[in-house]
PDB file of N, CA and C in Angstrom:
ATOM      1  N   UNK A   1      18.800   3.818  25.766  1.00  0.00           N
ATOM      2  CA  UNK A   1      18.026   2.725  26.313  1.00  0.00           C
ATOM      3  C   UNK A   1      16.835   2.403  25.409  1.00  0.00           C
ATOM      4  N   UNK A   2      16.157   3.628  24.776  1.00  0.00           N
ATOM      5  CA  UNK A   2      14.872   3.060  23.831  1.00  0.00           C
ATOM      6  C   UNK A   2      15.252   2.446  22.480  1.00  0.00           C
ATOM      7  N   UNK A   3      16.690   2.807  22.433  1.00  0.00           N
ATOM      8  CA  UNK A   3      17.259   2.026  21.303  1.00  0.00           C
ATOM      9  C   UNK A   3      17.660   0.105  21.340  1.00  0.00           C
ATOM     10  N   UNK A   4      17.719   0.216  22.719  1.00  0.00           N
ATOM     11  CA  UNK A   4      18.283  -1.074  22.992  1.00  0.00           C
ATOM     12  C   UNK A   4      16.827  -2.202  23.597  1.00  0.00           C
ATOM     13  N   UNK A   5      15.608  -1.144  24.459  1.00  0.00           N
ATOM     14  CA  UNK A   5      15.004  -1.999  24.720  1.00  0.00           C
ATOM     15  C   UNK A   5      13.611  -1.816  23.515  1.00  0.00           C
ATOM     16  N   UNK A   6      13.310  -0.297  23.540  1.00  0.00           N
ATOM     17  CA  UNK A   6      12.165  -0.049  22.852  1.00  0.00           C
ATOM     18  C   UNK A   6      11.381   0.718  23.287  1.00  0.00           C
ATOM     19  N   UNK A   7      10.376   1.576  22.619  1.00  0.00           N
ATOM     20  CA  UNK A   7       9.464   2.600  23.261  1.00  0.00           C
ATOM     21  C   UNK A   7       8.982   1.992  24.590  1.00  0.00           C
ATOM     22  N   UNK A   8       8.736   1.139  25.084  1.00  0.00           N
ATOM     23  CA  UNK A   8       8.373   0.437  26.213  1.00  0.00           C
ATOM     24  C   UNK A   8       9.095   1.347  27.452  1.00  0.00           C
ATOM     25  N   UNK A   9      10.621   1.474  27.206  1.00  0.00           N
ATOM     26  CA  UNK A   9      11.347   1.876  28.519  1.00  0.00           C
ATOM     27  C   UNK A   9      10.722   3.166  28.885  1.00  0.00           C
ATOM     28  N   UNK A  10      11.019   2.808  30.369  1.00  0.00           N
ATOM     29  CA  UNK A  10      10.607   4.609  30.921  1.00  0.00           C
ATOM     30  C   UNK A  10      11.692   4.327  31.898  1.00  0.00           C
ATOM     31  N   UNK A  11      12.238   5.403  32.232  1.00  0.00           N
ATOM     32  CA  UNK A  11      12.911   5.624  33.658  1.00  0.00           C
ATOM     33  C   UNK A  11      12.498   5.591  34.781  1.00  0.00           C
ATOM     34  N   UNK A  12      12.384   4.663  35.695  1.00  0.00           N
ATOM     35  CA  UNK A  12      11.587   4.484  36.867  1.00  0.00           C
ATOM     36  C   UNK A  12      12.646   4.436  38.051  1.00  0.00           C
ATOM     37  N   UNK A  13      12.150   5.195  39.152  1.00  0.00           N
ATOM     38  CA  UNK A  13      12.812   5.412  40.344  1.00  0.00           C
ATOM     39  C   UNK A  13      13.856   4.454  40.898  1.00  0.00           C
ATOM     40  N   UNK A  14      13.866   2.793  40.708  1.00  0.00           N
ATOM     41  CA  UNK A  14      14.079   2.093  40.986  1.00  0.00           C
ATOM     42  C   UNK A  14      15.346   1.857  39.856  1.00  0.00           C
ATOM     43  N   UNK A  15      15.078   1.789  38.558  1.00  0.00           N
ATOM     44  CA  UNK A  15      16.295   1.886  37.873  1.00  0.00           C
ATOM     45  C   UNK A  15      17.115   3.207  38.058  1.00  0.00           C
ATOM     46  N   UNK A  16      16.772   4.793  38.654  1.00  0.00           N
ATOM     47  CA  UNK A  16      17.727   5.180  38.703  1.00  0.00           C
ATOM     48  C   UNK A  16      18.908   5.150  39.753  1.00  0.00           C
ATOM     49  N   UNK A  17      17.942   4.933  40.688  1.00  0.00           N
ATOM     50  CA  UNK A  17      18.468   3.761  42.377  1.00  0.00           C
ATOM     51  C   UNK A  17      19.627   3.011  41.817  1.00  0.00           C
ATOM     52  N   UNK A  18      19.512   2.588  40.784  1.00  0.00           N
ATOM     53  CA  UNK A  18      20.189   1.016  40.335  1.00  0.00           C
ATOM     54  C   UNK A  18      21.616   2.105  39.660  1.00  0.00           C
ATOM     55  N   UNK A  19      20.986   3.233  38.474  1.00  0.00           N
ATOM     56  CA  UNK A  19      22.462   3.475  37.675  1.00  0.00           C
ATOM     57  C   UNK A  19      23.144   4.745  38.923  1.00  0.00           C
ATOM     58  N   UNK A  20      22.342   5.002  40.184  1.00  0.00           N
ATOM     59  CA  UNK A  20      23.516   5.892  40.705  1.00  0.00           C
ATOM     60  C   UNK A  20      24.463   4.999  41.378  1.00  0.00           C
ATOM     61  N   UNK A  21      23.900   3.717  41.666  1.00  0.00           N
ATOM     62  CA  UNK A  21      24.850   3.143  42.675  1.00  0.00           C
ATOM     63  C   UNK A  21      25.861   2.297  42.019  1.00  0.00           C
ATOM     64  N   UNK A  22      25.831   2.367  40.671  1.00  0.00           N
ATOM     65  CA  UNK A  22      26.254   1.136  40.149  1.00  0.00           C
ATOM     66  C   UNK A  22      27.171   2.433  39.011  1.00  0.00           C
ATOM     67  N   UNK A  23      28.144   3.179  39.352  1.00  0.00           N
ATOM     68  CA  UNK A  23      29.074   4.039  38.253  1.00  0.00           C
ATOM     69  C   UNK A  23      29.306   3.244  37.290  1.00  0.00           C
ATOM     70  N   UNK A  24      29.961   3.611  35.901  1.00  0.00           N
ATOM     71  CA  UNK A  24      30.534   2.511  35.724  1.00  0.00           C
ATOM     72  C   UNK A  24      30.071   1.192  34.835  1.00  0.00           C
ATOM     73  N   UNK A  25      29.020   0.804  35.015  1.00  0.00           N
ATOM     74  CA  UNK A  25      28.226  -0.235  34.118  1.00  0.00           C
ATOM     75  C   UNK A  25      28.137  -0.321  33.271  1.00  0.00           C
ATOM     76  N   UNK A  26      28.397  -0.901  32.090  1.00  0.00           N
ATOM     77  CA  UNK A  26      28.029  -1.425  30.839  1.00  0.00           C
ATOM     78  C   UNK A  26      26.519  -0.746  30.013  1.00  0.00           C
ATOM     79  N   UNK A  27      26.046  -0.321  29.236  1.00  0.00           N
ATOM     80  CA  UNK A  27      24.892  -0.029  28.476  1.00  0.00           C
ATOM     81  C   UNK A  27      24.340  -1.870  28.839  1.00  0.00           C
ATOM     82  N   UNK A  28      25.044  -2.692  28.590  1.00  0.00           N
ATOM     83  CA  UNK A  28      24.201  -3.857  28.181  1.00  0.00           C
ATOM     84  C   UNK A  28      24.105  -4.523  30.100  1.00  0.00           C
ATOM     85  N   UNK A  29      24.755  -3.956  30.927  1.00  0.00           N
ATOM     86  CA  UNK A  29      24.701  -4.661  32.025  1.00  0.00           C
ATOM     87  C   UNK A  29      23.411  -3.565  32.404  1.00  0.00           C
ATOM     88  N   UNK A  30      22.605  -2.263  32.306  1.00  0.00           N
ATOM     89  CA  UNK A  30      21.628  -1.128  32.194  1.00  0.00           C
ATOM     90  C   UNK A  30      20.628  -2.085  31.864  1.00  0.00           C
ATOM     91  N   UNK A  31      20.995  -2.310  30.623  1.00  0.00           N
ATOM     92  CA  UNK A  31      19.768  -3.182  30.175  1.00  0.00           C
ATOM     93  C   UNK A  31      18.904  -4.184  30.905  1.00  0.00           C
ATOM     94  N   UNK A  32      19.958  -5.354  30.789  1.00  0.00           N
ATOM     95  CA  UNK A  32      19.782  -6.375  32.058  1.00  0.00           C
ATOM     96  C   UNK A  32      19.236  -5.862  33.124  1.00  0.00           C
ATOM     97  N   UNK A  33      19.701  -5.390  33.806  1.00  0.00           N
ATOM     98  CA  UNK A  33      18.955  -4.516  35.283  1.00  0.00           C
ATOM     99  C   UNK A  33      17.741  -3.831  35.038  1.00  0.00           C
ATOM    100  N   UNK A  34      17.363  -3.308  33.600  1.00  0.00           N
ATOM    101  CA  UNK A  34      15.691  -2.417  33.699  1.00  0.00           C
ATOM    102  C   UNK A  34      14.696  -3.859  33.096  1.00  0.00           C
ATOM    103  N   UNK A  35      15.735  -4.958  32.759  1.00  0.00           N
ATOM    104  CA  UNK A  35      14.429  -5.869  32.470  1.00  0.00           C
ATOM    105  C   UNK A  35      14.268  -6.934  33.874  1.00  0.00           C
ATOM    106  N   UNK A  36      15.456  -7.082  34.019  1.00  0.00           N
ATOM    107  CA  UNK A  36      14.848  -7.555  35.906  1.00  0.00           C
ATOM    108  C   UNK A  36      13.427  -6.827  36.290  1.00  0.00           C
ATOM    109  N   UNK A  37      14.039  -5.349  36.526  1.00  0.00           N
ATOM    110  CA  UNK A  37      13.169  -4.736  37.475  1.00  0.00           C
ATOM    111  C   UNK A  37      11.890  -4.866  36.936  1.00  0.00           C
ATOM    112  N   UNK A  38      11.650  -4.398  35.664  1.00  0.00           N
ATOM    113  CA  UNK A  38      10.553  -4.894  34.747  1.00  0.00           C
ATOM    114  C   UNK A  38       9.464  -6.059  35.274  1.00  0.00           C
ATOM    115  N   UNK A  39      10.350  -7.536  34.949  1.00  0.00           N
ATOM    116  CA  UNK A  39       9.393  -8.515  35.333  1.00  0.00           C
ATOM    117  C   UNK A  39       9.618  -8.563  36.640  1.00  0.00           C
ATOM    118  N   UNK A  40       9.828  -7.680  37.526  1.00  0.00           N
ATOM    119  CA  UNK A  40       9.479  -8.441  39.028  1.00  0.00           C
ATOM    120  C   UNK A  40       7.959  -7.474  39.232  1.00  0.00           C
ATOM    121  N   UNK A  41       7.713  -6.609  38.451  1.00  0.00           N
ATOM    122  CA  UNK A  41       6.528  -6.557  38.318  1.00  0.00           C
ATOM    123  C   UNK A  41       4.689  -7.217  38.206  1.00  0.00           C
ATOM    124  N   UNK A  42       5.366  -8.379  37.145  1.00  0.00           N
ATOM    125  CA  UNK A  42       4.894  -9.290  36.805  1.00  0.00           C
ATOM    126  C   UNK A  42       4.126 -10.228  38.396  1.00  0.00           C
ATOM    127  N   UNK A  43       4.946  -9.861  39.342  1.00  0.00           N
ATOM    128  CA  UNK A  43       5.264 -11.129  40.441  1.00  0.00           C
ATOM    129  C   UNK A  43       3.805  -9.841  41.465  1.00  0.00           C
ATOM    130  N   UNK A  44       2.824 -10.630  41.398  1.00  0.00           N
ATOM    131  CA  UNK A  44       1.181  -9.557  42.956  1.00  0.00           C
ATOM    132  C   UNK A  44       1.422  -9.485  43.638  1.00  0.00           C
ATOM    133  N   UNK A  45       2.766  -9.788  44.500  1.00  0.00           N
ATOM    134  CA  UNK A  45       3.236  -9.868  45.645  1.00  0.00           C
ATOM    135  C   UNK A  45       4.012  -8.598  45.903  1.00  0.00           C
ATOM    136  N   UNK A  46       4.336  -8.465  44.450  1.00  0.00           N
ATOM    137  CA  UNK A  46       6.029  -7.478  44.449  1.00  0.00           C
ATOM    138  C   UNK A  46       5.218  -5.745  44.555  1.00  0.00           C
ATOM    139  N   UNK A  47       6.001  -5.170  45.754  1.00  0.00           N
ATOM    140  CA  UNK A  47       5.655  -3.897  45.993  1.00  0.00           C
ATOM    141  C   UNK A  47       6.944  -2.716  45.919  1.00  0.00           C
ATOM    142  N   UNK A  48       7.013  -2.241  45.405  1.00  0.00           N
ATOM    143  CA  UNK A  48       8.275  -1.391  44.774  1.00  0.00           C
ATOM    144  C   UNK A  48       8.340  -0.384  46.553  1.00  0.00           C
ATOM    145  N   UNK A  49       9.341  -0.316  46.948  1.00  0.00           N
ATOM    146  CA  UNK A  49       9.826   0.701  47.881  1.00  0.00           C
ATOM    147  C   UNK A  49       9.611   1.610  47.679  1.00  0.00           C
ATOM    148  N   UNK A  50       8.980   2.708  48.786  1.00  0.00           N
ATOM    149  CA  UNK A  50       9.045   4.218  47.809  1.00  0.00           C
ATOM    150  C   UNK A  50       9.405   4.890  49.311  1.00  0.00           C
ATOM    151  N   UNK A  51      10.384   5.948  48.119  1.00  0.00           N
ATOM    152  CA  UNK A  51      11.154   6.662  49.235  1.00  0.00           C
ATOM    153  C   UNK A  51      10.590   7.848  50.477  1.00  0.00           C
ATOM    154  N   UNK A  52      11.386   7.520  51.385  1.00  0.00           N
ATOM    155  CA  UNK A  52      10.550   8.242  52.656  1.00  0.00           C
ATOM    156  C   UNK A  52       9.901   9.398  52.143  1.00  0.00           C
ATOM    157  N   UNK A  53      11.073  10.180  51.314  1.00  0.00           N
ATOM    158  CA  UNK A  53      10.526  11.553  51.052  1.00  0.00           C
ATOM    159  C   UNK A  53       9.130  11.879  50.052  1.00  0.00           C
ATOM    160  N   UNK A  54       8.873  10.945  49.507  1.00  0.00           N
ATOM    161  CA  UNK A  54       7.621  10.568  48.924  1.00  0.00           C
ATOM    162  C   UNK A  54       6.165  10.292  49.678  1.00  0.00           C
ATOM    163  N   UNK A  55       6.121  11.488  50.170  1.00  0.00           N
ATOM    164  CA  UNK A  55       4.692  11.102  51.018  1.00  0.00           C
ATOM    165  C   UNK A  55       3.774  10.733  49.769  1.00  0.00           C
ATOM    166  N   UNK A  56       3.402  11.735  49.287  1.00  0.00           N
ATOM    167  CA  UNK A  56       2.177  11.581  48.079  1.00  0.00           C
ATOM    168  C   UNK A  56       2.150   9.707  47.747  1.00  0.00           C
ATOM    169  N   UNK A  57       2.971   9.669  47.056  1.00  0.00           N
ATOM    170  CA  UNK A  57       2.965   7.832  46.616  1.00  0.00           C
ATOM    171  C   UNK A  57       2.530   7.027  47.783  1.00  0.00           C
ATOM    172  N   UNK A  58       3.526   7.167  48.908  1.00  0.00           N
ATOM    173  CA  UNK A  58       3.322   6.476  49.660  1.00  0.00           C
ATOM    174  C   UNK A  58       1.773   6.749  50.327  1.00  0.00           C
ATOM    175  N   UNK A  59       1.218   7.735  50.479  1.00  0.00           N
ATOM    176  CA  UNK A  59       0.100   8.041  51.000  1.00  0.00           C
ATOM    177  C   UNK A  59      -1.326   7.510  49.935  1.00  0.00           C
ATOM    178  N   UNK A  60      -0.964   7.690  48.730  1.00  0.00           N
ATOM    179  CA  UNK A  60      -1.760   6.725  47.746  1.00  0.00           C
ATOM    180  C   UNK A  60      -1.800   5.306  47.789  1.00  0.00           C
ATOM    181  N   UNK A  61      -0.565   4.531  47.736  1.00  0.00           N
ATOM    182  CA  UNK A  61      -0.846   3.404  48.160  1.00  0.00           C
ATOM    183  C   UNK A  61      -1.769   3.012  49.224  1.00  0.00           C
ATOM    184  N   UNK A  62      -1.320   3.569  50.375  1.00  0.00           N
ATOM    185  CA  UNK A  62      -1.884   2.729  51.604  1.00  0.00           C
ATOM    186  C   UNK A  62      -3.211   3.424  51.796  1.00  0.00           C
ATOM    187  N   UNK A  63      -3.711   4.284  51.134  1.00  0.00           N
ATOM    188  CA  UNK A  63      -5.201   4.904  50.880  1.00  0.00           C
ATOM    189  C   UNK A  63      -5.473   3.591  50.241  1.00  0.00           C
ATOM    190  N   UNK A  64      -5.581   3.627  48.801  1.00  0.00           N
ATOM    191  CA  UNK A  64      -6.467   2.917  47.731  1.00  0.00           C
ATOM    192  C   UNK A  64      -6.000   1.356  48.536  1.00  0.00           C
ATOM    193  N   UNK A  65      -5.021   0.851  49.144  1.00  0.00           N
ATOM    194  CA  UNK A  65      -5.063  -0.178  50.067  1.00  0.00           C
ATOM    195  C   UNK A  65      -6.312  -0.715  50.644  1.00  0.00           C
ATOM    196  N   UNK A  66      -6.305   0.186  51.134  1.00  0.00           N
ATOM    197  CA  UNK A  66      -7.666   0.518  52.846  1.00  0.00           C
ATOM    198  C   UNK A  66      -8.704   0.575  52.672  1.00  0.00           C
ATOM    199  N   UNK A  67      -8.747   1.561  51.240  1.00  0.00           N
ATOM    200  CA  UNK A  67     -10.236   2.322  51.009  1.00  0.00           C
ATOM    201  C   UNK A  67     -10.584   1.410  49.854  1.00  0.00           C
ATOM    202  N   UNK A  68     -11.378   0.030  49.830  1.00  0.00           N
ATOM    203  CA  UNK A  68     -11.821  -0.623  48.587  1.00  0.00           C
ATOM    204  C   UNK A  68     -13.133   0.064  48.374  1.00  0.00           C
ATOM    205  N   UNK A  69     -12.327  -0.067  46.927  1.00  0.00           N
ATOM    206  CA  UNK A  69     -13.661   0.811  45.586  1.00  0.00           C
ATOM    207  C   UNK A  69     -12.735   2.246  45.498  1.00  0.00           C
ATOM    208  N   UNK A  70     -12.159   2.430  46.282  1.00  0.00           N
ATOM    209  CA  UNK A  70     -11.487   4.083  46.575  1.00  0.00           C
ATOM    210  C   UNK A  70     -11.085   4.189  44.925  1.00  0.00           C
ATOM    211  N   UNK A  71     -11.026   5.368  44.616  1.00  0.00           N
ATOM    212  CA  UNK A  71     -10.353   6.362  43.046  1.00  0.00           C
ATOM    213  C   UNK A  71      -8.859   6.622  43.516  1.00  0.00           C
ATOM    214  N   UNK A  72      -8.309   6.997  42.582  1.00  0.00           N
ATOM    215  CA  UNK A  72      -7.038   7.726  42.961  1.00  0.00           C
ATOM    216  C   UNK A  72      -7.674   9.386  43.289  1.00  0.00           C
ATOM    217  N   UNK A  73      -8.175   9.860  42.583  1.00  0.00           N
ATOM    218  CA  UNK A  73      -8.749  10.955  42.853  1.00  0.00           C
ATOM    219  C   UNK A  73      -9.177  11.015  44.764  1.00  0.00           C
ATOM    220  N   UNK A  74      -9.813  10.058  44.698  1.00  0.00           N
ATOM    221  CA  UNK A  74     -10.323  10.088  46.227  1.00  0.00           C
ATOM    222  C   UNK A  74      -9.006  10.707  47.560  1.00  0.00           C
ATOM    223  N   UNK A  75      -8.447   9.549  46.807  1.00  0.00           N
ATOM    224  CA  UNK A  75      -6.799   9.542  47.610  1.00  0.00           C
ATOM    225  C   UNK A  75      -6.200  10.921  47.416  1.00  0.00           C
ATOM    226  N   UNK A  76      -6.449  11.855  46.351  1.00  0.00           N
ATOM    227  CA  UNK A  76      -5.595  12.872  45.898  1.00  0.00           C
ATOM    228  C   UNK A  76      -6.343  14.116  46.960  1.00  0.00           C
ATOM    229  N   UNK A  77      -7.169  13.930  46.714  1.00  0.00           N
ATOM    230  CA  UNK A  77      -8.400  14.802  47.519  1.00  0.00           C
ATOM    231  C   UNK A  77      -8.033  15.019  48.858  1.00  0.00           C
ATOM    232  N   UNK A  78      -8.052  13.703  49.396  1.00  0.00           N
ATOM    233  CA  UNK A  78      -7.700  13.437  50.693  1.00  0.00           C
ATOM    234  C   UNK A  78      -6.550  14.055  51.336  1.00  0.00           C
ATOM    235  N   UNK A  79      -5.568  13.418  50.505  1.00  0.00           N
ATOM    236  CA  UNK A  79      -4.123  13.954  50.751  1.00  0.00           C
ATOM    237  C   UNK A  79      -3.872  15.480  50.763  1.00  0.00           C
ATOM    238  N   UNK A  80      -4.661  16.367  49.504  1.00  0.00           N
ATOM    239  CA  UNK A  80      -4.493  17.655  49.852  1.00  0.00           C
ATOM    240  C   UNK A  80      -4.858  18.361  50.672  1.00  0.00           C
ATOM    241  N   UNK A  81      -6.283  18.057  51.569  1.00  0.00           N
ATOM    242  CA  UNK A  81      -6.820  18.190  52.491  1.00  0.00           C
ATOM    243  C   UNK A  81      -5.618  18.125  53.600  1.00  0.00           C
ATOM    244  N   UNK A  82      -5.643  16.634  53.640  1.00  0.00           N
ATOM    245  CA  UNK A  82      -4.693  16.424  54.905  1.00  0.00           C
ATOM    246  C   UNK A  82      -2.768  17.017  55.263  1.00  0.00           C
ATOM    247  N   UNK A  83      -2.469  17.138  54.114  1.00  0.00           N
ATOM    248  CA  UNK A  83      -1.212  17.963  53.885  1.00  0.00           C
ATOM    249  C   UNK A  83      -1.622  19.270  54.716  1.00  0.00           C
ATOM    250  N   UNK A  84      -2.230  19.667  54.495  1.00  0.00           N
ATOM    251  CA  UNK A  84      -2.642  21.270  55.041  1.00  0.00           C
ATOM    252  C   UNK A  84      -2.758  21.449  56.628  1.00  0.00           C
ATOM    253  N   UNK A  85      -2.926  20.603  57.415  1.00  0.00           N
ATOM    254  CA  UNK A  85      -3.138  20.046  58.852  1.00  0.00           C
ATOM    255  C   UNK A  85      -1.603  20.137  59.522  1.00  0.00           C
ATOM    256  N   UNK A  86      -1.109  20.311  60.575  1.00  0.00           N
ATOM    257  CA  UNK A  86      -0.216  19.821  61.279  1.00  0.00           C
ATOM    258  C   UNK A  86       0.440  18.795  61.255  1.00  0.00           C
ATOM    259  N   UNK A  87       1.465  18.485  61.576  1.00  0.00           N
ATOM    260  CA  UNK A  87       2.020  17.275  61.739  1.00  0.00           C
ATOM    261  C   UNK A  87       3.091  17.168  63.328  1.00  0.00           C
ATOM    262  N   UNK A  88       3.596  16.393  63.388  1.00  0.00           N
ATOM    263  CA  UNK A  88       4.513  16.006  65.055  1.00  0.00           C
ATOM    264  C   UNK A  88       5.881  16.095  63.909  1.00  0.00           C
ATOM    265  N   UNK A  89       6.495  15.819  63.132  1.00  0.00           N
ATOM    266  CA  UNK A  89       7.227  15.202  62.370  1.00  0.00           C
ATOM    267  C   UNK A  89       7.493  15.639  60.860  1.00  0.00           C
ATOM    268  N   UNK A  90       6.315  16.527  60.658  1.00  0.00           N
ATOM    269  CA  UNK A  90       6.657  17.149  58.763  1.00  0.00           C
ATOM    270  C   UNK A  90       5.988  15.898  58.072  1.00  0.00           C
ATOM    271  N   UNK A  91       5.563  14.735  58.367  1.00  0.00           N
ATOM    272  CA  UNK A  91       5.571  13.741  56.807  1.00  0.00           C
ATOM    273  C   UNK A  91       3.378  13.677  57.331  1.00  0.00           C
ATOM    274  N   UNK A  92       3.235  13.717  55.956  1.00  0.00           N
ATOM    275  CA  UNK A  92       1.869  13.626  55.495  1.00  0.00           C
ATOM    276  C   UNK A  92       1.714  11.721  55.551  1.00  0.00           C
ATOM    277  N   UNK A  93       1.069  11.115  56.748  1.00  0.00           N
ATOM    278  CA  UNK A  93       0.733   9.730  56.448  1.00  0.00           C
ATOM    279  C   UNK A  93      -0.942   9.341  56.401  1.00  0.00           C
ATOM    280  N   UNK A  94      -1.046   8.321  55.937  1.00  0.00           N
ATOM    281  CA  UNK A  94      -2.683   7.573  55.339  1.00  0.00           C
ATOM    282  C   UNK A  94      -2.738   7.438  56.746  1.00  0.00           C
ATOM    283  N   UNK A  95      -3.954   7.881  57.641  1.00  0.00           N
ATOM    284  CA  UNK A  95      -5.386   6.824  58.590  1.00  0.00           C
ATOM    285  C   UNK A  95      -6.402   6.752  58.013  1.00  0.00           C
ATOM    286  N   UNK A  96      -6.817   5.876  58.633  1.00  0.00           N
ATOM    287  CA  UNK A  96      -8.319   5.377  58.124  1.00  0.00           C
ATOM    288  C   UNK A  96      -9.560   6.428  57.822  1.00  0.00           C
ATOM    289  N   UNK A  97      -9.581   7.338  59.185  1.00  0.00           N
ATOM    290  CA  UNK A  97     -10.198   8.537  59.188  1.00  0.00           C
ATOM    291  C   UNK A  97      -9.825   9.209  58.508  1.00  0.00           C
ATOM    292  N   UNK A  98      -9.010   9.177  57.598  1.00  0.00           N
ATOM    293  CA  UNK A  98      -8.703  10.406  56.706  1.00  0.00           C
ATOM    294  C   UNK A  98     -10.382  10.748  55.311  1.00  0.00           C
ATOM    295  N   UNK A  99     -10.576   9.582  55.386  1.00  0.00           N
ATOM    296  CA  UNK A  99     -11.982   8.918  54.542  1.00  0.00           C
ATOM    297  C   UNK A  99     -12.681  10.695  55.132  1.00  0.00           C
ATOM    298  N   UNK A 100     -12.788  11.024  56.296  1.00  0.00           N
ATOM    299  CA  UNK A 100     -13.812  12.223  56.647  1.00  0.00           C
ATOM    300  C   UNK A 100     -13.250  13.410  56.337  1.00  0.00           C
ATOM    301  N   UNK A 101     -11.968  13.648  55.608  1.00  0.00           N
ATOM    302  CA  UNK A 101     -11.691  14.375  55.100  1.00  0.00           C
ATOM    303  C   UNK A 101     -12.415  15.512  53.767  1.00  0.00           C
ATOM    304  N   UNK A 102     -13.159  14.257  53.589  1.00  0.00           N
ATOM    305  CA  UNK A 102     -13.646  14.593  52.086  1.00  0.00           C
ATOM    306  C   UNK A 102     -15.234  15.136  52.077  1.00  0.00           C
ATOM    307  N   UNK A 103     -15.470  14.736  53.461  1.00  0.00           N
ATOM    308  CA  UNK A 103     -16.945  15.438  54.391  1.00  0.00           C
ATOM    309  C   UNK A 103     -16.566  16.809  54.751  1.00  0.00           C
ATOM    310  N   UNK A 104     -15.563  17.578  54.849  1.00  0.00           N
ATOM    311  CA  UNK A 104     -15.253  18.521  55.380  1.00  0.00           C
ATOM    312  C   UNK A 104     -15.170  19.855  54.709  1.00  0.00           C
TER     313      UNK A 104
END
């Protein structure tokens, strides 16, 4: 792939989404599909899916969301804090109050 697109490519979650489901494909039909995904980047609207099992990501997003001015650090902080707590369910999610985490 860095031959075909250029140091630029990285493997991103979303293209490998794309080559498990798709057996079979062409190198040049690969291509096509990581430069789609590429410029839909481009598009402020466009928010990439992230998988359930991905608390961390998902818990960063909807932190630095919420929390304007927030760091990623802030969010990281937070999250390790809050990982450590109970859950109903196993999955680590963003509240608002999580912000008093970092008082604690």
């Amino acid at each position: 792939m860095k031959a075909q697109i250029g140091p630029k490519f990285s493997c991103h979650s979303d293209f490998m989404d794309w080559v498990k489901a798709h057996p079979g494909k062409t190198l040049g039909e690969a291509v096509l599909q990581w430069q789609y995904l590429e410029q839909r980047k481009e598009d402020p609207q466009f928010r990439r899916n992230i998988a359930a099992h991905n608390m961390l990501s998902q818990y960063v997003r909807d932190f630095l969301a919420d929390q304007e001015g927030a760091s990623f650090k802030m969010a990281l902080a937070c999250w390790k804090r809050k990982r450590q707590l109970p859950t109903d369910d196993g999955f680590v999610r963003y509240a608002p109050e999580d912000l008093a985490l970092l008082e604690a």
